[in-house]
C-alpha atoms as a PDB file:
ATOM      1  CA  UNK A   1     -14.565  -4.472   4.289  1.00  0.00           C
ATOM      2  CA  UNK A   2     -15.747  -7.745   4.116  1.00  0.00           C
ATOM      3  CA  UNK A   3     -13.486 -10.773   3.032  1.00  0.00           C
ATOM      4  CA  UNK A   4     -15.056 -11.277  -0.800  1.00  0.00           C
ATOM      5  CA  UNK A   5     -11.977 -12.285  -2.687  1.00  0.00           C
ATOM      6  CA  UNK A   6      -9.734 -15.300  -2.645  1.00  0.00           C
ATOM      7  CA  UNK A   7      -6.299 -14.238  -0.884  1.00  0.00           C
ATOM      8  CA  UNK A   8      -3.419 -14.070  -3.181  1.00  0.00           C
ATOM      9  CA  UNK A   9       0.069 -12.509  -2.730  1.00  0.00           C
ATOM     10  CA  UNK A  10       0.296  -8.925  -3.525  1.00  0.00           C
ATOM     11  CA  UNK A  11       2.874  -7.733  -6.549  1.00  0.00           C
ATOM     12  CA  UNK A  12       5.960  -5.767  -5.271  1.00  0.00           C
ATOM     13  CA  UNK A  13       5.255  -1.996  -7.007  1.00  0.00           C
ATOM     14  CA  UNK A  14       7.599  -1.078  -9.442  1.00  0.00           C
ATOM     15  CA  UNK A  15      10.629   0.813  -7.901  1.00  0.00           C
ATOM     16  CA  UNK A  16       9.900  -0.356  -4.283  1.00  0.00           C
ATOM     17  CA  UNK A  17      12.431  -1.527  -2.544  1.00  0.00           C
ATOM     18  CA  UNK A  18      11.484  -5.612  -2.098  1.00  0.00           C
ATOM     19  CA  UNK A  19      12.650  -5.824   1.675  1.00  0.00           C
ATOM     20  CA  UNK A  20      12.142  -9.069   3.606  1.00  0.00           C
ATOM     21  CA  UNK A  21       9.780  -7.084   5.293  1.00  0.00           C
ATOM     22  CA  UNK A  22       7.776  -6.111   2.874  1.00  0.00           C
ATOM     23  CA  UNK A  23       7.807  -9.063   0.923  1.00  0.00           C
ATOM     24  CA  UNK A  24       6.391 -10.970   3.828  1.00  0.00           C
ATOM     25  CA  UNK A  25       3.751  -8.214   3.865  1.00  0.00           C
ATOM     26  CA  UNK A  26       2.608  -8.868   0.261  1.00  0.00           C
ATOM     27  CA  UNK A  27       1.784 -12.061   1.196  1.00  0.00           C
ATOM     28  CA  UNK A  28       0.607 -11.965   4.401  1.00  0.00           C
ATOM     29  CA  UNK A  29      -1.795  -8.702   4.157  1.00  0.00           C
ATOM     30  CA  UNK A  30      -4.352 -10.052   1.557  1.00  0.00           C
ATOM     31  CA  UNK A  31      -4.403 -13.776   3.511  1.00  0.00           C
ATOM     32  CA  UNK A  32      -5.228 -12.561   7.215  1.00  0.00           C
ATOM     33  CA  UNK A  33      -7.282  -9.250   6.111  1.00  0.00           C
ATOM     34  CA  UNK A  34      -9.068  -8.728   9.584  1.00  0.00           C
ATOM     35  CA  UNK A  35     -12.736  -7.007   8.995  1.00  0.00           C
ATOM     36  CA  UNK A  36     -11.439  -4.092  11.198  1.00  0.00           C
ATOM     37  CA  UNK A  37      -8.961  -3.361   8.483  1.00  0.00           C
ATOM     38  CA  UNK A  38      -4.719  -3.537   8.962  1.00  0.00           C
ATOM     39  CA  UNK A  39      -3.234  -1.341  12.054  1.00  0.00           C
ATOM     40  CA  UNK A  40       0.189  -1.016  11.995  1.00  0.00           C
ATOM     41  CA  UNK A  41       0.740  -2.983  15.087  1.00  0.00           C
ATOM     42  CA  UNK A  42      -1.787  -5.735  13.474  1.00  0.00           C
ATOM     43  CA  UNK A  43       1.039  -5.685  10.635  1.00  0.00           C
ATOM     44  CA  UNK A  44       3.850  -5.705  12.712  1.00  0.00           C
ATOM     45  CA  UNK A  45       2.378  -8.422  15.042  1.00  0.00           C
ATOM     46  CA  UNK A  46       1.757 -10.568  11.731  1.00  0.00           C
ATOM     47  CA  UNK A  47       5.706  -9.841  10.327  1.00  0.00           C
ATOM     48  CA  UNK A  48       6.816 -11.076  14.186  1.00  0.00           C
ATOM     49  CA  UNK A  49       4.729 -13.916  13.475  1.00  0.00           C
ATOM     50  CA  UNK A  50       6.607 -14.802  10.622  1.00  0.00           C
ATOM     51  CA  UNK A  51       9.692 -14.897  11.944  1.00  0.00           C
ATOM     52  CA  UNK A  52      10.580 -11.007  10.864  1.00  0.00           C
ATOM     53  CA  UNK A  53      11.828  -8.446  13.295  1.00  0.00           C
ATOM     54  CA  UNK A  54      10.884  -5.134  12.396  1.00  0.00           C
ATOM     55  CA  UNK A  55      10.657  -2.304  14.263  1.00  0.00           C
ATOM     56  CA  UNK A  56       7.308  -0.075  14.039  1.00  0.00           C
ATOM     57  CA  UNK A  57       8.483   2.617  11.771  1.00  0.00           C
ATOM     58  CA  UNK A  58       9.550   0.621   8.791  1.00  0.00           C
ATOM     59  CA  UNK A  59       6.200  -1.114   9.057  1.00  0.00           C
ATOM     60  CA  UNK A  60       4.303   2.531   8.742  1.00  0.00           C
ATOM     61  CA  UNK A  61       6.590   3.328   6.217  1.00  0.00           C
ATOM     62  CA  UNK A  62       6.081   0.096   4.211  1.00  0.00           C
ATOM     63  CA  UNK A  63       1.959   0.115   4.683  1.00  0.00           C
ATOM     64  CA  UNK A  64       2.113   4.022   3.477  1.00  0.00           C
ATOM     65  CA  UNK A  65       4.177   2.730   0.400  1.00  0.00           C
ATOM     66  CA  UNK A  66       2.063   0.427  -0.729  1.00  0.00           C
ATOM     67  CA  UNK A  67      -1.170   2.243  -0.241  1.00  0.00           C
ATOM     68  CA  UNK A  68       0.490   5.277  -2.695  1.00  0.00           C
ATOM     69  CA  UNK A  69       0.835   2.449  -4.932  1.00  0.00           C
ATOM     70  CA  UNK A  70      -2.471   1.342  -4.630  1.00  0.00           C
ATOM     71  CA  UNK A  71      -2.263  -1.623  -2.803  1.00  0.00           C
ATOM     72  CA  UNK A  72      -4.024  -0.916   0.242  1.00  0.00           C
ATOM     73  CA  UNK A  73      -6.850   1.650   0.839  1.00  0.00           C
ATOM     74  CA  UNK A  74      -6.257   4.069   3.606  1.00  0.00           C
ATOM     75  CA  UNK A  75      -8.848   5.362   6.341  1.00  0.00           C
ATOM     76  CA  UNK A  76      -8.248   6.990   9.697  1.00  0.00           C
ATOM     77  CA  UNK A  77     -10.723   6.877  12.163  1.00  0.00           C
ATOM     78  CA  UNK A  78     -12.036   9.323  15.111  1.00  0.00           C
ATOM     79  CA  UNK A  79      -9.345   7.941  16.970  1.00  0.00           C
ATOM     80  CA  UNK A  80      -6.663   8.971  14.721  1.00  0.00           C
ATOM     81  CA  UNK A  81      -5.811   5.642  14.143  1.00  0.00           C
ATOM     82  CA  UNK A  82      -4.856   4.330  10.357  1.00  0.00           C
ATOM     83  CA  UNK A  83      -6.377   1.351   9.081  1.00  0.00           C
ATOM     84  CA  UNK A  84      -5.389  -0.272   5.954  1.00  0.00           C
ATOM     85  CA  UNK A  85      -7.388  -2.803   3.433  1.00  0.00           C
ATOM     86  CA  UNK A  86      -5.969  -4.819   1.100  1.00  0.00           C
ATOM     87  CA  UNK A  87      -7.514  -3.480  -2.507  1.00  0.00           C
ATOM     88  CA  UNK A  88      -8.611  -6.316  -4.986  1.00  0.00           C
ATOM     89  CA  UNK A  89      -7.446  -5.307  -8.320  1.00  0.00           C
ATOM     90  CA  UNK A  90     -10.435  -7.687  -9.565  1.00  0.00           C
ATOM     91  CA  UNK A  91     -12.925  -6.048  -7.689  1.00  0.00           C
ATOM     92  CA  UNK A  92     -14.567  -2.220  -8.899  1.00  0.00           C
ATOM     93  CA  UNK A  93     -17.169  -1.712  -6.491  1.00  0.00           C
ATOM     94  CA  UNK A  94     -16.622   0.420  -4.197  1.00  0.00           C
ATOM     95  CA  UNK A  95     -16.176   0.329  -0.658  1.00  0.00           C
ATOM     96  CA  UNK A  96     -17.513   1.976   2.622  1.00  0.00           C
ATOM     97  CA  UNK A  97     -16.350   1.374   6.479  1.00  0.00           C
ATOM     98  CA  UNK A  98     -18.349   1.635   9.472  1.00  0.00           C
ATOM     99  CA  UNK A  99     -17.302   3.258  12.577  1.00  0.00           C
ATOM    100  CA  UNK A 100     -19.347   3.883  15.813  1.00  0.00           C
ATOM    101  CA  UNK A 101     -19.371   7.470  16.883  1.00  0.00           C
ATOM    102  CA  UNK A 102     -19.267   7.304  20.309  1.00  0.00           C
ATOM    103  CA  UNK A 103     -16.581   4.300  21.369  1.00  0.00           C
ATOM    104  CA  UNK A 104     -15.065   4.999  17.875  1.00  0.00           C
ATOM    105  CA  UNK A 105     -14.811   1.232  17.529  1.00  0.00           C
ATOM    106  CA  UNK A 106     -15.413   0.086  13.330  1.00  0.00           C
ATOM    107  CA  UNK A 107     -17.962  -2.209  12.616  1.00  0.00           C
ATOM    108  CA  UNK A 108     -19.578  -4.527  10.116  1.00  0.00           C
ATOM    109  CA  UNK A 109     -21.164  -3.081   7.227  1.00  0.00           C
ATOM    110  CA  UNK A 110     -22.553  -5.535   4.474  1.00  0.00           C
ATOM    111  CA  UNK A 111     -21.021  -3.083   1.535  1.00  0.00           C
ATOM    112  CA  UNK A 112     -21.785  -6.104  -1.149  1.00  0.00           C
ATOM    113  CA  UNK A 113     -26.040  -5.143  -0.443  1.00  0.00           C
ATOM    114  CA  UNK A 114     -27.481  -4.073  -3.335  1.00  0.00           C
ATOM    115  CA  UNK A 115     -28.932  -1.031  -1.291  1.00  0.00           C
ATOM    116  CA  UNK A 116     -25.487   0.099  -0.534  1.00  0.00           C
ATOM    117  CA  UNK A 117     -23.685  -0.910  -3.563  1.00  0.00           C
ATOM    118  CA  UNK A 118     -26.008   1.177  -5.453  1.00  0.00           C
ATOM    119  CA  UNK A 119     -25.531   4.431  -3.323  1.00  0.00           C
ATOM    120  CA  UNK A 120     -22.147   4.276  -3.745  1.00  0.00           C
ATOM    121  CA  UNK A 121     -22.055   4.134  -6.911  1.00  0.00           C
ATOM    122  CA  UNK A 122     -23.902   6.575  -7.444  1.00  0.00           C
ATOM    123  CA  UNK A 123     -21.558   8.693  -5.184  1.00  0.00           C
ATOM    124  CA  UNK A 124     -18.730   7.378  -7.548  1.00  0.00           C
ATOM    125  CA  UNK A 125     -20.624   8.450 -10.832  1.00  0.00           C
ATOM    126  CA  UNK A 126     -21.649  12.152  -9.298  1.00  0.00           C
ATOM    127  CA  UNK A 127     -17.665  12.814  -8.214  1.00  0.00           C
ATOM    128  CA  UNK A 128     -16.736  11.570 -12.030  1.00  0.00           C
ATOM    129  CA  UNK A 129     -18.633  14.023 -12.920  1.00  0.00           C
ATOM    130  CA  UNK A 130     -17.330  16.976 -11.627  1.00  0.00           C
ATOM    131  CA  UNK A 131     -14.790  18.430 -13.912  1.00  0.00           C
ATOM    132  CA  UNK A 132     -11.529  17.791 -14.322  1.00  0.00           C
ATOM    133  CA  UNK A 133     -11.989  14.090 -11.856  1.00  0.00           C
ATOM    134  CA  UNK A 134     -10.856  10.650 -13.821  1.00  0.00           C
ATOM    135  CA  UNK A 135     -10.983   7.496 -12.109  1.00  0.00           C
ATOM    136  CA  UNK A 136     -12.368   8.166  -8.465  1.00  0.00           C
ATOM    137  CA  UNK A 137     -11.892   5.700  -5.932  1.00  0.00           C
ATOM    138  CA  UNK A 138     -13.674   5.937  -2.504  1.00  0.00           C
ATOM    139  CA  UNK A 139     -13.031   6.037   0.623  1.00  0.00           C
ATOM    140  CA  UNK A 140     -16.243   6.380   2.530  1.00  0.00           C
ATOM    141  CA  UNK A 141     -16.658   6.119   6.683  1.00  0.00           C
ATOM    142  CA  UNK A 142     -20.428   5.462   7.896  1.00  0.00           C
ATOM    143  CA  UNK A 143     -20.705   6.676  11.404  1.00  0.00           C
ATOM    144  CA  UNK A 144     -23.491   4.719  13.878  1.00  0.00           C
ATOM    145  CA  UNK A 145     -23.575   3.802  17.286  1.00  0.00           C
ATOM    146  CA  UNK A 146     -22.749   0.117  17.554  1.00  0.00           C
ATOM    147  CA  UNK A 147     -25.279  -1.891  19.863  1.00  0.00           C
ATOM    148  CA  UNK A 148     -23.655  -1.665  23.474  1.00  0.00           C
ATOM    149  CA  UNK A 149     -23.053   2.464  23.090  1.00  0.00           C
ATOM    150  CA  UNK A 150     -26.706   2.787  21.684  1.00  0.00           C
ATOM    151  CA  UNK A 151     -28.514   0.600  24.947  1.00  0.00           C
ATOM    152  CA  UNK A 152     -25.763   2.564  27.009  1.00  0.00           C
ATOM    153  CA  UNK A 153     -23.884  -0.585  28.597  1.00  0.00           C
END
């Protein structure tokens, strides 16, 4: 997703537990959101870098806690791997990711294009219509081939 909104420090969900971990993650999540989207080692590398030792399980833990809250979006890829992006409470439209099917590696997509900000929501509006759905939120993967798997290099 790209980097559209000014970073600010996430709020701690009510009934979490406010560990110095996760604090630091509030914080540091929406200010360093890489365009690949959070990993859990790219979290843990960024807690490590602020001066937090944590060891890899309370860091999946803390990144699936605060994407059941509603603080991040959650994708996994081909690969199996989980990627995490910071949702911006201010922000409605809705988002896609871009992954290349053949080295599995995500890429760019300009989601803010009219063009694709008006097929997805029009994807939004068709799943709010089907009965008994309120308030979906996507979570939409595009698969391509990025440029070096398409010229085969």
């Amino acid at each position: 997703m790209p980097e559209s909104h000014a970073p600010t420090a996430l709020t701690l969900p009510a009934g979490m537990r406010a560990t110095r971990a996760v604090q630091v993650l509030l914080s540091v999540l929406p200010a360093q959101q890489p365009a690949q989207g959070w990993t859990q080692a790219l979290a843990e590398a960024a807690l490590q870098a602020q001066g937090v030792q944590v060891n890899r399980v309370t860091v999946y833990r803390a990144l699936d806690r605060l994407a059941e809250a509603g603080l991040l979006q959650r994708s996994v890829d081909a690969q199996r791997t989980t990627r995490y992006w910071v949702v911006n409470a201010l922000e409605t439209a809705p988002s896609a990711h871009m992954e290349c099917k053949a080295c599995h590696q995500p890429m760019q997509l300009d989601d803010s294009a009219a063009a694709v900000q008006a097929a997805l929501q029009a994807l939004r509006q068709a799943v709010a219509q089907t009965a008994g759905v309120h308030n979906p939120t996507l979570d939409v993967t595009v698969q391509a081939e990025c440029a070096h798997c398409a010229h085969g290099q």
